[in-house]
N, C-alpha and C. Protein backbone atom coordinates (compact mmCIF):
# COMPACT_ATOMS: atom_id res chain seq x y z
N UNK A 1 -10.04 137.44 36.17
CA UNK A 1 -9.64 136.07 36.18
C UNK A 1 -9.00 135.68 34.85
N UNK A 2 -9.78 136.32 33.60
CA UNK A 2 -8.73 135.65 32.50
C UNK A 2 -8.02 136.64 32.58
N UNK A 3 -7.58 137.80 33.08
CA UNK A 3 -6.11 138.16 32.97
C UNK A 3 -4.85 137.62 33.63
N UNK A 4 -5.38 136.71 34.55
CA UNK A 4 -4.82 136.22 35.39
C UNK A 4 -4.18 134.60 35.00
N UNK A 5 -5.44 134.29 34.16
CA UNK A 5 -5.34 133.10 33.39
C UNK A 5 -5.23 132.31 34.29
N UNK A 6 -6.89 132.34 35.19
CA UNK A 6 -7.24 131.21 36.18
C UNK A 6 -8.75 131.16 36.11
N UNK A 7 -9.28 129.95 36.58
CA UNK A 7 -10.34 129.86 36.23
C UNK A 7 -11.54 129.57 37.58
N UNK A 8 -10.35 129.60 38.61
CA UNK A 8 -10.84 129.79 39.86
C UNK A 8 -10.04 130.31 40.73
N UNK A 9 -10.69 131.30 41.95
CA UNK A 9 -10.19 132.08 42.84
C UNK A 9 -10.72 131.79 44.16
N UNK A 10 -9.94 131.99 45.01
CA UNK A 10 -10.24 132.22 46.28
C UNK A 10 -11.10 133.22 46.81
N UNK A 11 -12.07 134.22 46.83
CA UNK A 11 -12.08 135.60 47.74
C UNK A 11 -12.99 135.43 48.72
N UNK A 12 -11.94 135.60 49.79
CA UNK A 12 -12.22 135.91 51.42
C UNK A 12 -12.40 134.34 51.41
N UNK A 13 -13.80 134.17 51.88
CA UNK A 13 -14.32 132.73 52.20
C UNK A 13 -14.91 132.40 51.15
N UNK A 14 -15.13 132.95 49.77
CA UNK A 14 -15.68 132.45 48.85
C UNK A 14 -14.82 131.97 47.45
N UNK A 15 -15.03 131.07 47.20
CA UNK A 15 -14.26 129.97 45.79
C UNK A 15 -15.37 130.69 44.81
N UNK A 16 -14.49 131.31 44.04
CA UNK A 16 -15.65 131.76 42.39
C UNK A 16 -14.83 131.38 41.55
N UNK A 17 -15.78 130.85 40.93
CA UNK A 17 -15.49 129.56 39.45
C UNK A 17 -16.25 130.48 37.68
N UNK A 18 -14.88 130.73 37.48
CA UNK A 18 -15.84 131.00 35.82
C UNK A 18 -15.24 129.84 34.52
N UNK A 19 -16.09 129.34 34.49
CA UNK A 19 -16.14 127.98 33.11
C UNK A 19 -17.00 128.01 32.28
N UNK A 20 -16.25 127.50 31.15
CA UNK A 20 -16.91 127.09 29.93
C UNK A 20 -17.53 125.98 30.11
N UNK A 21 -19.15 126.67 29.25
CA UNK A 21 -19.80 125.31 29.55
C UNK A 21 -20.30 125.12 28.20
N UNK A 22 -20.50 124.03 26.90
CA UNK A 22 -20.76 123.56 26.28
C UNK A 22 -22.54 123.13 26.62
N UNK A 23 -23.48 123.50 25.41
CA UNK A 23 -24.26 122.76 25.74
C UNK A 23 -24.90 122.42 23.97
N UNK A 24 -26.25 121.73 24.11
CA UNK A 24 -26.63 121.85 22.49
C UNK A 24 -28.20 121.58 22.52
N UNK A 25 -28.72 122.23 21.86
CA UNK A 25 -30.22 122.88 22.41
C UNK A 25 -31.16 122.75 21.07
N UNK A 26 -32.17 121.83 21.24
CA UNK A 26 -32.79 121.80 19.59
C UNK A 26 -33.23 123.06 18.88
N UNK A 27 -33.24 123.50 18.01
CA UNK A 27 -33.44 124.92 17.54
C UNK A 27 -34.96 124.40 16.88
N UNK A 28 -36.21 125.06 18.00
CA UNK A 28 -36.96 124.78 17.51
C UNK A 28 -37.88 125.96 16.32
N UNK A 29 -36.91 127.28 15.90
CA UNK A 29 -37.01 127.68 14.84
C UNK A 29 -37.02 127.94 13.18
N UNK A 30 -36.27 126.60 13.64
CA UNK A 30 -36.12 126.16 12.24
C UNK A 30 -36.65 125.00 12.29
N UNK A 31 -36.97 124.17 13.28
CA UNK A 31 -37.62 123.43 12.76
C UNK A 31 -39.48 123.31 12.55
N UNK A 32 -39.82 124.43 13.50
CA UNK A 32 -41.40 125.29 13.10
C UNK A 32 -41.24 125.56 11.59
N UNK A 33 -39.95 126.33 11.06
CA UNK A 33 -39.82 126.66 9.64
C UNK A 33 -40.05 125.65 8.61
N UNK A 34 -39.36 124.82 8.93
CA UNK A 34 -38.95 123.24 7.93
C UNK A 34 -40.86 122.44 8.04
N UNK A 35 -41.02 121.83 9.49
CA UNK A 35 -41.95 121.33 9.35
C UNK A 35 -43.01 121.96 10.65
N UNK A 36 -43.78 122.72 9.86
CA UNK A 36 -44.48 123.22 10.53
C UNK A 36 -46.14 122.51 11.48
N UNK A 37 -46.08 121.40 10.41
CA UNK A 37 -47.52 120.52 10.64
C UNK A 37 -47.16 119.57 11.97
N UNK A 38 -46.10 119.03 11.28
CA UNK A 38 -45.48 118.23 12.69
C UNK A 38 -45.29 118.90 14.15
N UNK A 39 -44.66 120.07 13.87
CA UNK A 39 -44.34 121.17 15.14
C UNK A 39 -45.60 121.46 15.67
N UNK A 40 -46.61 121.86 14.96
CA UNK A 40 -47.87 121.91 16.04
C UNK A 40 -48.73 120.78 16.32
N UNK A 41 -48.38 119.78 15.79
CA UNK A 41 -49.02 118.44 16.58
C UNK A 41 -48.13 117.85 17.66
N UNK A 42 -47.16 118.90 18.50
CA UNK A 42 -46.63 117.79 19.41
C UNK A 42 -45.61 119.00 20.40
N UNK A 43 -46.64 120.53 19.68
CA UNK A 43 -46.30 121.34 20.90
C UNK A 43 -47.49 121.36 21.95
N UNK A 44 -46.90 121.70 23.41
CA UNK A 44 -47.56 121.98 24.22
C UNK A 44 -47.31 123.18 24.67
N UNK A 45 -48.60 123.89 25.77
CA UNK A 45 -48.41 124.76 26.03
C UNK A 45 -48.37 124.49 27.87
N UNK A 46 -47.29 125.46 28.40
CA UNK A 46 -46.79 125.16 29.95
C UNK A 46 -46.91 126.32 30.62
N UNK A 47 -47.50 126.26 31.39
CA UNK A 47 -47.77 127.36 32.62
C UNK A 47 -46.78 127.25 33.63
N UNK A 48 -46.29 128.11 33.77
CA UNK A 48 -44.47 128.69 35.02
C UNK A 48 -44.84 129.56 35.88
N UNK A 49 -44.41 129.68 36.96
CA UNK A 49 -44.06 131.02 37.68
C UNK A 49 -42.85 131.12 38.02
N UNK A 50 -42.85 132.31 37.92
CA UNK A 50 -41.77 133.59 37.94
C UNK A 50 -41.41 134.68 39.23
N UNK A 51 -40.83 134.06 40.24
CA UNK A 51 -40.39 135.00 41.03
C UNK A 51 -39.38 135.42 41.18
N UNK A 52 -38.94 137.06 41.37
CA UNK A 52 -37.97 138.08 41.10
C UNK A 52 -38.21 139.08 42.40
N UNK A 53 -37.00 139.39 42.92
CA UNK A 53 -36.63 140.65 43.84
C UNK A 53 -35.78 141.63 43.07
N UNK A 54 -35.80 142.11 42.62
CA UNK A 54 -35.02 143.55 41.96
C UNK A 54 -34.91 144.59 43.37
């Protein structure tokens, strides 16, 4: 597709889209670094599940 210098295609019955996506994400490594007292008074801890077919 970027050789093509398109950013969307047709194939068969399917539309595939590759885009830039911008995002901005607090870096909470540096800020554990910087202030560490604060960072553990106002982390929590979160329980997820995880399902996968390989």
């Amino acid at each position: 597709m970027t050789a093509r210098g398109v950013s969307e295609m047709l194939v068969d019955v399917f539309k595939v889209r590759w885009t830039k996506v911008l995002s901005r994400r607090f870096d909470t490594t540096a800020f554990k670094a910087k202030y560490s007292e604060l960072y553990e008074q106002h982390v929590k801890e979160v329980e997820t599940r995880r399902f996968s077919v390989a």
